[in-house]
Protein backbone atom coordinates (compact mmCIF):
# COMPACT_ATOMS: atom_id res chain seq x y z
CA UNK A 1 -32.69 -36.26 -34.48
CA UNK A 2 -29.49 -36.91 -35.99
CA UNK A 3 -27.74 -34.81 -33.03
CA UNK A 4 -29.61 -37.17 -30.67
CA UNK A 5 -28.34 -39.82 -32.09
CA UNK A 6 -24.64 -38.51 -31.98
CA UNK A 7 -25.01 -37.54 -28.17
CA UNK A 8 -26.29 -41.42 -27.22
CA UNK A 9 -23.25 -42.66 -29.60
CA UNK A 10 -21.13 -40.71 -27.81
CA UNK A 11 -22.61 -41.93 -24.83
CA UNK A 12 -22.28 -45.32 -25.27
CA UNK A 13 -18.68 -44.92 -26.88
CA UNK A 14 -17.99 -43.50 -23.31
CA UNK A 15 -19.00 -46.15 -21.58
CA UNK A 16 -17.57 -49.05 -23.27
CA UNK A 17 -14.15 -47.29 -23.24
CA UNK A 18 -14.84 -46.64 -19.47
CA UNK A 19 -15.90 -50.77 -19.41
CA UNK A 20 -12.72 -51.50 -21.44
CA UNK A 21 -10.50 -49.89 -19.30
CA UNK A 22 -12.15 -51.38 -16.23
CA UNK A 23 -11.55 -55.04 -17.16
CA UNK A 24 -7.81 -54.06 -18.17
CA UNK A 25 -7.35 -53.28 -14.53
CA UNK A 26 -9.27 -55.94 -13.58
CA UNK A 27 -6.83 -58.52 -15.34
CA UNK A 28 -4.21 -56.95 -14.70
CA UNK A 29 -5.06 -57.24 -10.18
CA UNK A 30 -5.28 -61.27 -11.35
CA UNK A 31 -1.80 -61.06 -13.20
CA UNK A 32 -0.26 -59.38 -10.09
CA UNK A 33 -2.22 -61.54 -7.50
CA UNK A 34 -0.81 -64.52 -9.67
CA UNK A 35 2.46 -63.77 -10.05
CA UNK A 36 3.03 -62.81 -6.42
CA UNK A 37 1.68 -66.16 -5.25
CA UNK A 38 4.21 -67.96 -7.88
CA UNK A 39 7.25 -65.57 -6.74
CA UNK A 40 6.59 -66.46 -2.76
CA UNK A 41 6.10 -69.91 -2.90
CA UNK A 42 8.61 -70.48 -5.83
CA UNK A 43 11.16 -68.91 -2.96
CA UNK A 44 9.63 -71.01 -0.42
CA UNK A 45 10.59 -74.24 -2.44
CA UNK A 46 13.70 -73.03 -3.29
CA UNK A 47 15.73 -73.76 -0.08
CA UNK A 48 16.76 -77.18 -1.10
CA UNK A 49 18.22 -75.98 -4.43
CA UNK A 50 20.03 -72.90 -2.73
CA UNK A 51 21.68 -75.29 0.18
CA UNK A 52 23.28 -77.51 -2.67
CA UNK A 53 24.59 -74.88 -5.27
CA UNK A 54 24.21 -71.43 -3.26
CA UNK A 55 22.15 -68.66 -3.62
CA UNK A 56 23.47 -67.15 -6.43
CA UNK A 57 24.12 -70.77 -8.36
CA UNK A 58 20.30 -71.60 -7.77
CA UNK A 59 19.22 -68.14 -8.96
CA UNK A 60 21.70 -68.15 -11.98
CA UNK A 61 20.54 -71.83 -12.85
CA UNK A 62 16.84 -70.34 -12.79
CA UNK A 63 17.45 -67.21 -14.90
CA UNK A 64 19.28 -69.19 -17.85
CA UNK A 65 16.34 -71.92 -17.71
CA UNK A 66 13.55 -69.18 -18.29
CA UNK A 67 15.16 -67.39 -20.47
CA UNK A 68 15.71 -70.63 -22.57
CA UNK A 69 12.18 -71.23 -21.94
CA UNK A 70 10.87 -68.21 -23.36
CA UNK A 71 12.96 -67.28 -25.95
CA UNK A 72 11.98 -70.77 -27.66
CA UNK A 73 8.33 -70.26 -26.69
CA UNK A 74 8.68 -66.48 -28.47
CA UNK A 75 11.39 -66.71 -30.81
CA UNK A 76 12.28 -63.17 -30.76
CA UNK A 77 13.68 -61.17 -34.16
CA UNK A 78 17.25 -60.42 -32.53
CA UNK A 79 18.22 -58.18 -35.89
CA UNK A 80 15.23 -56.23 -36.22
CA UNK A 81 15.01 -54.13 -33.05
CA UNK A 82 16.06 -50.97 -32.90
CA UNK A 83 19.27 -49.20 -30.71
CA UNK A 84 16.35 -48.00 -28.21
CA UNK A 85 14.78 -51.18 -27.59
CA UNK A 86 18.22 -53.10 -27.43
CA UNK A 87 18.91 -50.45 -24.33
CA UNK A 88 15.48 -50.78 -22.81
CA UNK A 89 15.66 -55.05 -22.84
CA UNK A 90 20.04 -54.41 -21.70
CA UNK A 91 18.90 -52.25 -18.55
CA UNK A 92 16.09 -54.28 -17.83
CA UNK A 93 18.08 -57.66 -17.94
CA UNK A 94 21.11 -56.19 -15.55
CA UNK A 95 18.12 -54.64 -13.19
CA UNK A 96 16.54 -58.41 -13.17
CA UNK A 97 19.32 -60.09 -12.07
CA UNK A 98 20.24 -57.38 -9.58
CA UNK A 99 17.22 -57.47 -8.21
CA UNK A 100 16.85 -61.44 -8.31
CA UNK A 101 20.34 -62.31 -7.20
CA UNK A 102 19.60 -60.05 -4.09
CA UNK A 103 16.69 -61.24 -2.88
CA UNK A 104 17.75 -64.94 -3.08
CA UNK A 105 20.87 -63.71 -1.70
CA UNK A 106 18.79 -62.40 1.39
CA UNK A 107 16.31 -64.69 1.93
CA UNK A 108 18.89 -67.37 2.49
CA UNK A 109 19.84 -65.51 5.67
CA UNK A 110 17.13 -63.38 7.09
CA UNK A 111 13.26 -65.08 6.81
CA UNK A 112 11.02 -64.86 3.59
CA UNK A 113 8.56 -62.43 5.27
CA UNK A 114 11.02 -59.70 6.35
CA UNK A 115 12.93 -60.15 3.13
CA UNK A 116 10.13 -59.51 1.01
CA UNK A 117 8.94 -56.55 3.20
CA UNK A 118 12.44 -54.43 3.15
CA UNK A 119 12.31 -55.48 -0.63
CA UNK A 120 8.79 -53.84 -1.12
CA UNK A 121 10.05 -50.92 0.06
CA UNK A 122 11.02 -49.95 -3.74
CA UNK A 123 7.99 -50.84 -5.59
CA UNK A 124 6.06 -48.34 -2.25
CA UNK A 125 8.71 -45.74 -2.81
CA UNK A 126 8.26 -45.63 -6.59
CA UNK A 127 4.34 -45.62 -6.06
CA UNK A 128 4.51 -42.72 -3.58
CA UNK A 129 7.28 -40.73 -6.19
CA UNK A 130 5.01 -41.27 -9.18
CA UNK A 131 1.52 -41.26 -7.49
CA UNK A 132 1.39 -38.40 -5.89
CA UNK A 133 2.26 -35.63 -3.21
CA UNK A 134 2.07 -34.62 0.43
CA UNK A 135 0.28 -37.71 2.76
CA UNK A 136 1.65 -40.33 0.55
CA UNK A 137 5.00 -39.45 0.96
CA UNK A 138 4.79 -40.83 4.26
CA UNK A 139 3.85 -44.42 2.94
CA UNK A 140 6.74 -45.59 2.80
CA UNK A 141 7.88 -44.52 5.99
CA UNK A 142 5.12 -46.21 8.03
CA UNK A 143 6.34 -49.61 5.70
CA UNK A 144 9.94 -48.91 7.24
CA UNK A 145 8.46 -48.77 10.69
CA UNK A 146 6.41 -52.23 9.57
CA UNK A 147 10.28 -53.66 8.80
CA UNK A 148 11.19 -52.37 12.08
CA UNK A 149 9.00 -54.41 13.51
CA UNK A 150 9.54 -57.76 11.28
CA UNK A 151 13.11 -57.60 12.46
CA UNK A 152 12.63 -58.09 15.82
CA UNK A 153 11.01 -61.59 17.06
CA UNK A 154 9.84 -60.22 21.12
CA UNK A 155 13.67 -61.40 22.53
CA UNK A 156 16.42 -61.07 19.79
CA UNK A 157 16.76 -59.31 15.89
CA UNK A 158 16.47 -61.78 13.66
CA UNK A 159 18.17 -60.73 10.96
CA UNK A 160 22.48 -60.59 9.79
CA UNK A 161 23.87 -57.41 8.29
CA UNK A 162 24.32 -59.30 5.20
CA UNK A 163 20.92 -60.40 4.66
CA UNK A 164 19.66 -56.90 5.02
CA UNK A 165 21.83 -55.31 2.66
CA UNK A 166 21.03 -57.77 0.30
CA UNK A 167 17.14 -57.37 0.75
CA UNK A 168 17.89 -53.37 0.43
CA UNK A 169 19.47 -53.92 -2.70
CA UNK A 170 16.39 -56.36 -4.12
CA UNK A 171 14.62 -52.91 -2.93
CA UNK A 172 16.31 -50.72 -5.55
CA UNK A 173 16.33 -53.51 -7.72
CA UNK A 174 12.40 -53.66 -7.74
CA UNK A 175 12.36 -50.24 -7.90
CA UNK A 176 14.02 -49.69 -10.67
CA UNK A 177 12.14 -52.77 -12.66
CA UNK A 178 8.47 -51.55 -11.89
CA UNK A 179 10.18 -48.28 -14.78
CA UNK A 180 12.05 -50.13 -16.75
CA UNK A 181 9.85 -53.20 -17.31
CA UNK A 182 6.76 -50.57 -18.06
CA UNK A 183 9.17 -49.06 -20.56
CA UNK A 184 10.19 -52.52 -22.35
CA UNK A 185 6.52 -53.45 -22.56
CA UNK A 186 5.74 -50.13 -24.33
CA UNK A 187 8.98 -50.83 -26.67
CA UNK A 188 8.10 -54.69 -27.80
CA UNK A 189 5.46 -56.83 -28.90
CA UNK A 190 4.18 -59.25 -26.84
CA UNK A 191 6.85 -61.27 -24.65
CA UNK A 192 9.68 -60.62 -27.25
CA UNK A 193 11.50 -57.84 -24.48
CA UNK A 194 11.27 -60.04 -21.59
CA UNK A 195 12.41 -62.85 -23.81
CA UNK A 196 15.61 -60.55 -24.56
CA UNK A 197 15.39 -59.20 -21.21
CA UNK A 198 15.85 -62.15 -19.58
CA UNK A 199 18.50 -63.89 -21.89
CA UNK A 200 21.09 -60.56 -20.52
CA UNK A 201 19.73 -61.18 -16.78
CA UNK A 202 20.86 -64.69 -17.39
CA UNK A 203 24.46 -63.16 -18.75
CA UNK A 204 24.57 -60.64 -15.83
CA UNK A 205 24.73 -63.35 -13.06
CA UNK A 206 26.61 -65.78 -14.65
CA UNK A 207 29.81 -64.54 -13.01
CA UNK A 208 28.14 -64.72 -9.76
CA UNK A 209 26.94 -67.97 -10.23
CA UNK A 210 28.85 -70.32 -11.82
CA UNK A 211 31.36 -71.24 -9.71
CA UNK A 212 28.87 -71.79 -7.03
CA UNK A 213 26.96 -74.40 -9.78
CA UNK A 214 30.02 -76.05 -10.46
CA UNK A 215 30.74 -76.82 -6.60
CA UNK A 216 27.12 -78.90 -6.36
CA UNK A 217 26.36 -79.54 -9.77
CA UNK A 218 23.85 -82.90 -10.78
CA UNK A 219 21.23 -83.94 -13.00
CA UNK A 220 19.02 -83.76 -10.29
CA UNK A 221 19.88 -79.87 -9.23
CA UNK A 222 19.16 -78.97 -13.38
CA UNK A 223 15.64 -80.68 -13.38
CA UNK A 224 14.80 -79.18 -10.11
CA UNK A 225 16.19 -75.55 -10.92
CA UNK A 226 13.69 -75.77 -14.61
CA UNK A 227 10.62 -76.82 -12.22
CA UNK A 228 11.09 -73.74 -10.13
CA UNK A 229 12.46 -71.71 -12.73
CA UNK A 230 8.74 -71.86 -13.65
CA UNK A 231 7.28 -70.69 -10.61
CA UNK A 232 9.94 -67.63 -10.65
CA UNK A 233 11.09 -65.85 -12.60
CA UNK A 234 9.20 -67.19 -15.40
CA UNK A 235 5.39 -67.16 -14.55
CA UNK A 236 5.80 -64.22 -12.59
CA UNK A 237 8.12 -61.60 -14.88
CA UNK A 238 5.57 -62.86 -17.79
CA UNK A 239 2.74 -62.21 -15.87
CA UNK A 240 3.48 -58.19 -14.35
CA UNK A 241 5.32 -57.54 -17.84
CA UNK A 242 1.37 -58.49 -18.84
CA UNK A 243 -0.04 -56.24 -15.73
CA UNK A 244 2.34 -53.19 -16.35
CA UNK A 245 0.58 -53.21 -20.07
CA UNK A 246 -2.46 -52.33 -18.32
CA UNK A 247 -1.88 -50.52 -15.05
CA UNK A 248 0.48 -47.26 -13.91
CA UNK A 249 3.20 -47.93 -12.29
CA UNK A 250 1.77 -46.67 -9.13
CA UNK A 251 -0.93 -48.33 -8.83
CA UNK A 252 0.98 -51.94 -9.80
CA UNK A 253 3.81 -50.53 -7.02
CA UNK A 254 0.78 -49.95 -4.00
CA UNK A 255 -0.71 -53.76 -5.20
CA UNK A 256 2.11 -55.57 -4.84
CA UNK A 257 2.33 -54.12 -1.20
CA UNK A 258 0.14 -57.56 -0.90
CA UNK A 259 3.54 -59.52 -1.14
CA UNK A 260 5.01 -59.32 2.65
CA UNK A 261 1.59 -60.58 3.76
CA UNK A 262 2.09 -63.84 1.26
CA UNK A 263 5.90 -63.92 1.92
CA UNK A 264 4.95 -64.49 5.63
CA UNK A 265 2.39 -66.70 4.88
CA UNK A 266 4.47 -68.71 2.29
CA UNK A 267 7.38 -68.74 4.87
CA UNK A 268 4.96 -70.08 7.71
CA UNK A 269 3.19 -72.65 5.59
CA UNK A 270 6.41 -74.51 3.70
CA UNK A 271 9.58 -73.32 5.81
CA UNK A 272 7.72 -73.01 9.03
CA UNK A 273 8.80 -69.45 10.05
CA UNK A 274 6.20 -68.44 12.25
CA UNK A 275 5.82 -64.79 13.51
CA UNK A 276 5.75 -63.51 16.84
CA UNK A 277 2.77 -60.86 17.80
CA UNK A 278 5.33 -57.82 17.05
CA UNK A 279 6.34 -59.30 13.60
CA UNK A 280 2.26 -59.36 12.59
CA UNK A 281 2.00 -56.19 13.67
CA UNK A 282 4.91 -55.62 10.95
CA UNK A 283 3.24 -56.94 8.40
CA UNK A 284 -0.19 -54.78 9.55
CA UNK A 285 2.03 -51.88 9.20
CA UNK A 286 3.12 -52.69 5.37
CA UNK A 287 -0.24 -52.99 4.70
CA UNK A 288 -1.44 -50.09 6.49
CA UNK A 289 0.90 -48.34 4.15
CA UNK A 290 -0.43 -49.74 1.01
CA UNK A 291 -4.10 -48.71 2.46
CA UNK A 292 -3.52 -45.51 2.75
CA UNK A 293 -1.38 -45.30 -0.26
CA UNK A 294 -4.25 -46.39 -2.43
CA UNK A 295 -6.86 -43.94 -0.78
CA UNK A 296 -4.62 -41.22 -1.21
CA UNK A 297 -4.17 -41.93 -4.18
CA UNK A 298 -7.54 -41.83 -4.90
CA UNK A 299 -8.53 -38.61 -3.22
């Protein structure tokens, strides 16, 4: 009897960990859905902002104003972490505003939809590294093809060499923060490393940003920059620092393949950038390679 009774508490201990780690997942897809959303439209709105103080004034503005936000909302203990955890929220920060000064960089040359599709290429390529072998290495090759196709309109490329080296490097940037964000959340307590994290982005592209402020400064530009400051980097770093807490890096790398699909539609529905039959094929083709990332993955 009382070995009974061990096998059906074992049983049941099973199954609510299996139930436990189901919902984790669960919220975590809702974080990433979420924060995706905010990051495309957030980008979408940002236009205005970026034609007044520049790409890289607009993006500095926004980094300073969410890391003021959160660092009052957390009030992180500076002298109490550790030389580890100062390195983790240090790499992370420079990484952020690689990554964010990039991809504002590119999308204010080259439209939203193919920016955010060369710039998924990281988070795909660090899915197919980490998840697995053989098939899946070719994910991120069918993606390329998918950019391929984004870049060309049916009569002319639509993009400057500029704009896609920028969007490349908000690639590696992504790349690189998918680790190192996974890390930081492992390292601190609840939003106290992206607090930190985001107060050295902040630092990192001051340099590249302030004399571009200083051209088109006003009240105005600071109230608007705090609005979308919200929408990213805020909402969404808090919300995939949340995700990464609960998923593997692979798996959060082949969900956000989702994000060309909403860049497009974000571009079409606020800056009108429609796509041409070729450039939705494009976008089939990133998600193609998500699809099949996620069923090899699975096999």
């Amino acid at each position: 009897m009382a070995e009974t009774e061990t096998t059906a508490d074992s049983g049941w201990s099973g199954q609510g960990t299996t139930d436990d780690s189901t919902g984790r997942v669960s919220v975590a897809i809702v974080f990433c859905l979420l924060s995706m959303s905010s990051v495309q439209f957030g980008a979408a709105l940002s236009k205005p902002a970026m034609e007044s103080v520049g790409a890289f004034g607009a993006t500095w503005l926004r980094l300073s104003w969410a890391a003021a936000f959160l660092l009052l909302l957390v009030r992180p203990p500076f002298l109490s972490y550790t030389r580890a955890q100062w390195l983790s929220a240090l790499s992370l920060g420079a990484t952020m505003a690689v990554m964010t000064l990039c991809f504002f960089a590119a999308i204010a040359r080259i439209p939203l939809g193919l920016a955010v599709a060369i710039e998924f290429l990281g988070p795909l390529t660090v899915a197919a590294i980490f998840g697995g072998r053989g098939w899946r290495l070719l994910c991120p090759v069918i993606a390329a093809a998918g950019v391929l196709c984004l870049s060309w309109d049916g009569t002319a490329w639509v993009a400057d060499t500029r704009g896609l080296l920028f969007a490349f490097g908000a690639a590696i940037g992504w790349g690189g923060y998918i680790v190192l964000m996974k890390n930081a959340g492992q390292r601190f307590r609840g939003l106290e490393g992206l607090a930190v994290s985001l107060l050295f982005a902040a630092v990192f592209a001051m340099p590249f940003g302030l004399h571009q402020v200083q051209s088109g400064f006003s009240f105005d530009m600071l109230l608007m920059t705090a609005g979308l400051a919200i929408l990213v980097p805020l909402l969404p770093y808090a919300l995939e620092f949340m995700a990464l807490r609960r998923m593997q890096p692979s798996a959060f790398g082949i969900l956000m393949s989702l994000e060309p699909a909403i860049g497009a539609g974000a571009g079409f529905l606020v800056l009108g950038q429609a796509l041409s039959l070729n450039q939705i094929f494009g976008v089939v083709l990133v998600m193609t390679a998500s699809a099949a990332g996620t069923l090899l993955a699975r096999a």
